[in-house]
C-alpha atoms as a PDB file:
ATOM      1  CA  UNK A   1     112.027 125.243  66.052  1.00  0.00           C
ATOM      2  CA  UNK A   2     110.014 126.140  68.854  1.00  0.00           C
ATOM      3  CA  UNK A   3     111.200 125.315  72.355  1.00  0.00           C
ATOM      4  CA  UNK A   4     109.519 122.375  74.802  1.00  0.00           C
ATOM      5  CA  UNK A   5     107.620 123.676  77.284  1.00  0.00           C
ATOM      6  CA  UNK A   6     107.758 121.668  80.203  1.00  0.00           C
ATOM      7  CA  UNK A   7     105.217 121.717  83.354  1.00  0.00           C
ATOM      8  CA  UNK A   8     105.772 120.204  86.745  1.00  0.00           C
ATOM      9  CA  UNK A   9     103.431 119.182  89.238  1.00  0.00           C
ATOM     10  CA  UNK A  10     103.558 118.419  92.958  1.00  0.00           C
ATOM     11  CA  UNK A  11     106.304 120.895  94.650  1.00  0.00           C
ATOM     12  CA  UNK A  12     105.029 121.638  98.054  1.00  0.00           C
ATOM     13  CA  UNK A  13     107.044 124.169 100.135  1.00  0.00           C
ATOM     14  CA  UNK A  14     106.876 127.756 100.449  1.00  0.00           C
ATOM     15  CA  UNK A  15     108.851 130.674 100.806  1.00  0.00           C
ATOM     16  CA  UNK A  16     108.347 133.140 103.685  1.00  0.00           C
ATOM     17  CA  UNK A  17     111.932 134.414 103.849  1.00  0.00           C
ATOM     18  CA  UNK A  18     114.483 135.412 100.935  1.00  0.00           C
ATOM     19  CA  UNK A  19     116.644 132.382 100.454  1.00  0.00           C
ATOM     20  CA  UNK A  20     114.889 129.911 102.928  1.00  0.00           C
ATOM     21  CA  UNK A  21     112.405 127.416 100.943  1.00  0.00           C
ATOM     22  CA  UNK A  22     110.005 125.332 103.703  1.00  0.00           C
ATOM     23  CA  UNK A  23     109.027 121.817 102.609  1.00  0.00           C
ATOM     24  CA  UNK A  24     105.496 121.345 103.552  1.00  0.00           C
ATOM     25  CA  UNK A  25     105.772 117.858 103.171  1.00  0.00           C
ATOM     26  CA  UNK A  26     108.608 115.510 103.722  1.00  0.00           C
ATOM     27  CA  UNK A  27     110.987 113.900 100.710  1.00  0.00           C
ATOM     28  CA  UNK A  28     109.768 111.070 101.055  1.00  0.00           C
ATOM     29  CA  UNK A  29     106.120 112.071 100.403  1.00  0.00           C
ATOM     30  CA  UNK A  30     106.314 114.256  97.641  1.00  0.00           C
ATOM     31  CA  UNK A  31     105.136 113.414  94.501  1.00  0.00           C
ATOM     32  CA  UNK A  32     106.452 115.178  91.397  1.00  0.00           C
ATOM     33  CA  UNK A  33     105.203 114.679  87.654  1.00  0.00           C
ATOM     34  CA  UNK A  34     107.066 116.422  84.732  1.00  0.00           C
ATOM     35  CA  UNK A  35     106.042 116.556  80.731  1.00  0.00           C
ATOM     36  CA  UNK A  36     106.256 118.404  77.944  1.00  0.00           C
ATOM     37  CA  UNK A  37     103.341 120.133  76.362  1.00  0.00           C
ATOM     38  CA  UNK A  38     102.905 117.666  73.671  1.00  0.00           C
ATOM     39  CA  UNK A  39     104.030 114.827  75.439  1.00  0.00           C
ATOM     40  CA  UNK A  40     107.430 114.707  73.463  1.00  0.00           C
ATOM     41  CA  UNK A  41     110.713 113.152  75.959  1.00  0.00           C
ATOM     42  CA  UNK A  42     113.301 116.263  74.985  1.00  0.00           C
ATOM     43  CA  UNK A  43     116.813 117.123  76.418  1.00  0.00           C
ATOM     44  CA  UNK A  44     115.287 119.845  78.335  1.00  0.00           C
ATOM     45  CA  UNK A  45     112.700 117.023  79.746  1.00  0.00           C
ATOM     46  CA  UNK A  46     115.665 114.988  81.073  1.00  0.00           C
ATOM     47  CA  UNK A  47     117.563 118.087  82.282  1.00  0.00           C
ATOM     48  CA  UNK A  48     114.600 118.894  84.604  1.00  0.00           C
ATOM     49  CA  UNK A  49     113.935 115.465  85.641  1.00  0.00           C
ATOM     50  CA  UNK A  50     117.449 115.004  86.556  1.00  0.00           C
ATOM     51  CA  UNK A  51     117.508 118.354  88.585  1.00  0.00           C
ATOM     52  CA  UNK A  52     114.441 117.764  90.812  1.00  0.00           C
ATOM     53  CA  UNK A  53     115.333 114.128  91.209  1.00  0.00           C
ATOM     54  CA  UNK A  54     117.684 114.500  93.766  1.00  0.00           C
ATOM     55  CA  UNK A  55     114.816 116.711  95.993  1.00  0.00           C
ATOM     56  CA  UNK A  56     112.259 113.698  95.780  1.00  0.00           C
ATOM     57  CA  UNK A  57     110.742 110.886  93.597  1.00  0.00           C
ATOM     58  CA  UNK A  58     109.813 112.559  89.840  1.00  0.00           C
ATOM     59  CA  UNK A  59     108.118 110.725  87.304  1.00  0.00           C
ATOM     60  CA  UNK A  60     107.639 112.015  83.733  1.00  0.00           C
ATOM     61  CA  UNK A  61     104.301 112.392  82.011  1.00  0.00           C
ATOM     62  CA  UNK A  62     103.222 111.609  78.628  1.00  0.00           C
ATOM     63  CA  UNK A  63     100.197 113.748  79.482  1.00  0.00           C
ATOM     64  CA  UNK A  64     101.079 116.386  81.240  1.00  0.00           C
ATOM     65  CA  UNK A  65      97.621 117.555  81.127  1.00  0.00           C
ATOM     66  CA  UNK A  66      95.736 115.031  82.010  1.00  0.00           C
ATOM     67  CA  UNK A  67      98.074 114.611  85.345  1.00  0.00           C
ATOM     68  CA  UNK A  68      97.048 117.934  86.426  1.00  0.00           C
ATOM     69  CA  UNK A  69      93.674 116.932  87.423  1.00  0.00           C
ATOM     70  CA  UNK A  70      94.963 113.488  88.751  1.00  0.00           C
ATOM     71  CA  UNK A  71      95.495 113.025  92.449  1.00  0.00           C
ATOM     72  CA  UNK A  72      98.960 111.655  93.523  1.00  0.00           C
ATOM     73  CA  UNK A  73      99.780 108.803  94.965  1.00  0.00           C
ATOM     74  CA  UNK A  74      98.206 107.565  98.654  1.00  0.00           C
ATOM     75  CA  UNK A  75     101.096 107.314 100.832  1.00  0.00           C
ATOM     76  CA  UNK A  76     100.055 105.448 104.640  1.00  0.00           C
ATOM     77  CA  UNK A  77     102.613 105.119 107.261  1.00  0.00           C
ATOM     78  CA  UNK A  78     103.539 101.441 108.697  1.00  0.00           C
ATOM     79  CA  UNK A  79     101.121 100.548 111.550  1.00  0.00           C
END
């Protein structure tokens, strides 16, 4: 059995300094997709979705990708 590989899209921060990760973009407008390769919901799928769920909103992909080239989500403020 060959193990799921799964892709993510839509972390923005960076790293400048050892240990200290800089969000570029606030929680509550970042936009994260997950999937597996072949589109397949595995443990490992869930494990990751459940991990990166409590940094932001996460979604999971049955084309993982397809959702590469898709834009996320528009986000306006309140006026």
């Amino acid at each position: 059995m060959t193990p799921a590989r799964i892709a993510v899209l839509g972390i923005v921060a960076n790293r400048y300094t050892p240990g200290v990760v800089e969000r570029q973009v606030p929680r509550t407008g970042t936009w994260r997709r997950a999937g597996t390769m072949d589109g397949v919901r595995t443990p490992s799928l869930a494990t990751v979705v459940d991990g990166l769920g409590h940094a932001g909103a996460i979604s999971i992909s049955n084309d993982i990708r397809a959702s590469t080239w898709m834009k996320p989500p528009v986000r306006r403020s309140p006026q």
